[in-house]
N, C-alpha and C. Protein backbone atom coordinates (compact mmCIF):
# COMPACT_ATOMS: atom_id res chain seq x y z
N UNK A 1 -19.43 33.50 12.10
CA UNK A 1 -18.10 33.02 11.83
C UNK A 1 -18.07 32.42 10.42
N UNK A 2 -16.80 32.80 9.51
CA UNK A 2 -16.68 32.33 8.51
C UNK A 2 -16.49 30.59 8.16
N UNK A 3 -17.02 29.68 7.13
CA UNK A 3 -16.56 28.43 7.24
C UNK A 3 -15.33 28.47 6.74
N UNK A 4 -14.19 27.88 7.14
CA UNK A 4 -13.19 27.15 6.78
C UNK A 4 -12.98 26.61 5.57
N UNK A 5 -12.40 26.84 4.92
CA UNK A 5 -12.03 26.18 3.82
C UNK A 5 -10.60 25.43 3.88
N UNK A 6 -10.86 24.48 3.69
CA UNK A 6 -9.44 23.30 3.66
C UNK A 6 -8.76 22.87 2.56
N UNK A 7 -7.49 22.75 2.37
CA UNK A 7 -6.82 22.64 1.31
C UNK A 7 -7.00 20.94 0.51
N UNK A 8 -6.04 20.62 -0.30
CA UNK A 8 -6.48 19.36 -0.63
C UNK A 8 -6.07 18.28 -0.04
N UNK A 9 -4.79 18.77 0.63
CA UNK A 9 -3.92 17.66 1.53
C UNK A 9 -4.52 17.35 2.51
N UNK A 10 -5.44 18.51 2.98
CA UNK A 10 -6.14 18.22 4.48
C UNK A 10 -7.31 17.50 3.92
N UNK A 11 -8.12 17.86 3.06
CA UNK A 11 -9.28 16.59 3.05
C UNK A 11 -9.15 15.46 2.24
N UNK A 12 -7.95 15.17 1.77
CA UNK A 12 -7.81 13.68 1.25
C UNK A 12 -7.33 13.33 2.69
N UNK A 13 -6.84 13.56 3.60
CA UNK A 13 -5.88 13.28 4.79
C UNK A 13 -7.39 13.09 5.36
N UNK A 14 -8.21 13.44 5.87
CA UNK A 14 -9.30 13.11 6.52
C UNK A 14 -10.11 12.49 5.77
N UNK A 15 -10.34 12.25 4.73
CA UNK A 15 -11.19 11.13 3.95
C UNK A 15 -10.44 9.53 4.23
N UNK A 16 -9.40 9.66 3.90
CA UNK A 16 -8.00 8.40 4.24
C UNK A 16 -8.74 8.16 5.64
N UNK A 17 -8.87 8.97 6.48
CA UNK A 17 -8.50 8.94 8.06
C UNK A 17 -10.11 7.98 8.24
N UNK A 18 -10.41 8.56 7.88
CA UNK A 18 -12.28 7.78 7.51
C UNK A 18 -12.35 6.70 7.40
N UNK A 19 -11.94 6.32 5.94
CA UNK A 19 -11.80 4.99 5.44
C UNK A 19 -10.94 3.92 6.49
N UNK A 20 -9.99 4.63 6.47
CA UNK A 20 -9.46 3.45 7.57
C UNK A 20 -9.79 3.30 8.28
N UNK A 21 -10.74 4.32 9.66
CA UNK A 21 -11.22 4.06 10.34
C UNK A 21 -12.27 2.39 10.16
N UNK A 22 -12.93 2.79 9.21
CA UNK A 22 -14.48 2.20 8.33
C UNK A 22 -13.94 0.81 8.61
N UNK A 23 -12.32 0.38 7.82
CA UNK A 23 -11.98 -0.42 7.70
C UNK A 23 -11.65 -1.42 8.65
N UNK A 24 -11.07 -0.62 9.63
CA UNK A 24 -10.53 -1.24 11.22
C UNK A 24 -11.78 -1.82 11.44
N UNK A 25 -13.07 -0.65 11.42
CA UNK A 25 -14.43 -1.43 12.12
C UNK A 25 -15.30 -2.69 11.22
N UNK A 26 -14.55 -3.10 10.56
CA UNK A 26 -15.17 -4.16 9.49
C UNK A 26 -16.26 -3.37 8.55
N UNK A 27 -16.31 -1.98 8.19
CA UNK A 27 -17.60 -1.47 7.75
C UNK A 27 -17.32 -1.65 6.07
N UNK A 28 -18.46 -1.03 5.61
CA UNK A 28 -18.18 -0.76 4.04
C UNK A 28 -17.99 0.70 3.86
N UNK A 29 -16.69 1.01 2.61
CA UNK A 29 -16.96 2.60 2.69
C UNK A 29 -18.17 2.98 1.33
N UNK A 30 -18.70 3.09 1.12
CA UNK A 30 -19.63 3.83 -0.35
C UNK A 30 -18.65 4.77 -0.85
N UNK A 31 -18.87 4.89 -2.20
CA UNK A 31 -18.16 5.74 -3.64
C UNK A 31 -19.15 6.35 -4.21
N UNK A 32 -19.29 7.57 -4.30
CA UNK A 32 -20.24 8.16 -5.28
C UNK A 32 -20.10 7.63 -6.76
N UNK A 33 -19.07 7.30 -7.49
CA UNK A 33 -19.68 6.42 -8.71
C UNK A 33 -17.75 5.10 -9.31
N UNK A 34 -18.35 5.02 -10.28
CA UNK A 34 -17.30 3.72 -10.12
C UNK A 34 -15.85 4.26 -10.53
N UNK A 35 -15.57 5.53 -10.90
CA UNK A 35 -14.35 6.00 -11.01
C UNK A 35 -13.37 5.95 -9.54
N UNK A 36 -14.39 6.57 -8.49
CA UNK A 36 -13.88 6.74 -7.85
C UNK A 36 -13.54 4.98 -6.64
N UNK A 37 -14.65 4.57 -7.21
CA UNK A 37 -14.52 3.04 -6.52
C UNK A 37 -13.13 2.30 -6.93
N UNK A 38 -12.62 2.49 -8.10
CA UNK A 38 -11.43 1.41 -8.46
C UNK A 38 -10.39 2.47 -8.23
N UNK A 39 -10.74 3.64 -7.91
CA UNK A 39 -9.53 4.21 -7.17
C UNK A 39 -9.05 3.69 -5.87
N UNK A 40 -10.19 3.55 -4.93
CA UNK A 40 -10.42 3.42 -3.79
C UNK A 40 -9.38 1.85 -3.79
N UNK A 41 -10.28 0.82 -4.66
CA UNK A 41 -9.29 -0.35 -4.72
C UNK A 41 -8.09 -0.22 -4.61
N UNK A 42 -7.27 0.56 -5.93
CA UNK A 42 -6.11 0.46 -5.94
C UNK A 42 -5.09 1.30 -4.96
N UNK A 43 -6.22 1.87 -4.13
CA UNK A 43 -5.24 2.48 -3.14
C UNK A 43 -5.47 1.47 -1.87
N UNK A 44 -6.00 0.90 -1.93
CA UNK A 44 -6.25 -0.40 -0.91
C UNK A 44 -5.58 -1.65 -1.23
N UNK A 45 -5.42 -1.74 -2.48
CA UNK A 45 -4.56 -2.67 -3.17
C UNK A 45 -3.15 -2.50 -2.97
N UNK A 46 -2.61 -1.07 -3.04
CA UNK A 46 -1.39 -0.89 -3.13
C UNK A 46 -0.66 -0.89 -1.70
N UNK A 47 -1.51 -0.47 -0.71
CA UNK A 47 -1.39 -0.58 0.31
C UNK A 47 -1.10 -2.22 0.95
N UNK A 48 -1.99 -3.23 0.79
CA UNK A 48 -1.64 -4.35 1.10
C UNK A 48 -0.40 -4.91 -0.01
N UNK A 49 0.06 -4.81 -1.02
CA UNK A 49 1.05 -5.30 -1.61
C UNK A 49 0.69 -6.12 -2.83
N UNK A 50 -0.51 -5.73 -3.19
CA UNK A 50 -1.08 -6.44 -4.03
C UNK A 50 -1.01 -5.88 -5.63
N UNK A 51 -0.64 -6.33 -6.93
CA UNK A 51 -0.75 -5.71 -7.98
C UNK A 51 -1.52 -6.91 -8.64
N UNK A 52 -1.80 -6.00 -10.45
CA UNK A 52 -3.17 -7.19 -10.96
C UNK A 52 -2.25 -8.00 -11.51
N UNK A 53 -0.84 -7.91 -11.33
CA UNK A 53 -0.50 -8.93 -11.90
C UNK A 53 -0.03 -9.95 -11.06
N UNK A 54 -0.07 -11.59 -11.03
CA UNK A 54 0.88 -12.25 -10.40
C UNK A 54 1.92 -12.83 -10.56
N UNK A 55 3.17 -12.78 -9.67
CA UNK A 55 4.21 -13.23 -10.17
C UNK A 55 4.46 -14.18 -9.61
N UNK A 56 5.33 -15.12 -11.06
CA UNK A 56 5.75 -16.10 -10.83
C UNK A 56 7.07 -16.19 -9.65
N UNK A 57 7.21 -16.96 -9.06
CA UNK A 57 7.93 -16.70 -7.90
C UNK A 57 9.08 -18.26 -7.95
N UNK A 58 10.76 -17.86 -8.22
CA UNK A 58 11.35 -18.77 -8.48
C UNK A 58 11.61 -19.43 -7.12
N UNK A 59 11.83 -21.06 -6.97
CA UNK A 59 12.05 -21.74 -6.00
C UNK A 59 13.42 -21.88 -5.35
N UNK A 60 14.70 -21.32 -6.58
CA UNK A 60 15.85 -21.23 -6.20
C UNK A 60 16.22 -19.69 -5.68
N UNK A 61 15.51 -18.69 -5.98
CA UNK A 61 16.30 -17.40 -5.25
C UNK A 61 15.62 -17.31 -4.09
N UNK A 62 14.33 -17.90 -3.34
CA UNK A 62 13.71 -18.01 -2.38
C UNK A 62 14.70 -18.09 -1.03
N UNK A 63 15.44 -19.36 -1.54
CA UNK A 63 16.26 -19.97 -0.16
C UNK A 63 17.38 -19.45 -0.16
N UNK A 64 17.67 -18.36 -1.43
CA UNK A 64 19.36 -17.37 -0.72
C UNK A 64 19.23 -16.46 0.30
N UNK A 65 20.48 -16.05 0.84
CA UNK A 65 20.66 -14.90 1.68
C UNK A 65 21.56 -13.95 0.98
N UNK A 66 21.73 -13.02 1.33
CA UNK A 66 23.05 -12.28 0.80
C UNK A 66 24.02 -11.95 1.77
N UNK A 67 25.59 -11.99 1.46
CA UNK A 67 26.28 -11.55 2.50
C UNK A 67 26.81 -10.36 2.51
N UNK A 68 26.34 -9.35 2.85
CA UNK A 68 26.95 -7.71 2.68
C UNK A 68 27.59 -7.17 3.72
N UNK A 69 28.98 -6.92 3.49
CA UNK A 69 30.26 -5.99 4.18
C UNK A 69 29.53 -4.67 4.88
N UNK A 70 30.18 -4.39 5.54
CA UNK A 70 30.11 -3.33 6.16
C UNK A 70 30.09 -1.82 5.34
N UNK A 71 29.93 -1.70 3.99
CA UNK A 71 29.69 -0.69 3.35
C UNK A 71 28.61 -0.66 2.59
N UNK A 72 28.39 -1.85 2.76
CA UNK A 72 26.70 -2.18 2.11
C UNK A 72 27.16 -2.86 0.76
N UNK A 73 28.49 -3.30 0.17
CA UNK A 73 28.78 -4.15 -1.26
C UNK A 73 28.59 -5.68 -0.67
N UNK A 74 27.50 -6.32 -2.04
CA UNK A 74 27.46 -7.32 -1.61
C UNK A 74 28.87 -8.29 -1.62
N UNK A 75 28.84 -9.41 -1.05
CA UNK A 75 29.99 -10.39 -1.18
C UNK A 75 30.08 -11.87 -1.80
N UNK A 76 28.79 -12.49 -1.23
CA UNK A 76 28.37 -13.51 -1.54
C UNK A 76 26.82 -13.88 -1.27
N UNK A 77 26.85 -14.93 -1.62
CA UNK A 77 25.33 -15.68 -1.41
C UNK A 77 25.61 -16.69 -0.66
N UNK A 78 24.21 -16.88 0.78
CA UNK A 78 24.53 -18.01 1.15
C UNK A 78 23.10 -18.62 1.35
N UNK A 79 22.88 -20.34 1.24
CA UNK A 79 21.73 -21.34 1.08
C UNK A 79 21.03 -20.75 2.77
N UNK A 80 20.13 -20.10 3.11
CA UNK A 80 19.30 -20.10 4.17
C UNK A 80 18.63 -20.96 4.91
């Protein structure tokens, strides 16, 4: 029987499927060299919500709400 050859969607889709597995089980995944390691980060990074930068985060737009109509235009702001 011939081997299979798989496209690229299918083995990034099962490498992903790996890693996360790895991850769920508290494991480590290994990178064959460091290109592919700070890939690995930033797709682990991007995933949790994380970028290298941090933002400053204002104390007054924190506590608004918005009030939006039934067509989705906003109307007002209200203190939360």
């Amino acid at each position: 029987m011939a081997k299979r050859s798989y496209t690229a969607k299918e083995r990034k889709a099962y490498h992903m499927g790996r890693a996360y597995a790895a991850a769920k089980a508290g494991k480590r995944v290994n990178c064959p060299d460091s290109k592919s390691k700070q890939s690995f980060r930033n797709g682990v990074n991007s995933v949790r919500g994380k970028s290298g930068k941090r933002k400053a985060r204002s104390k007054g737009k924190a506590d608004m709400c918005l009030v939006v109509d039934g067509n989705g235009v906003v109307v007002g702001k209200l203190k939360c």
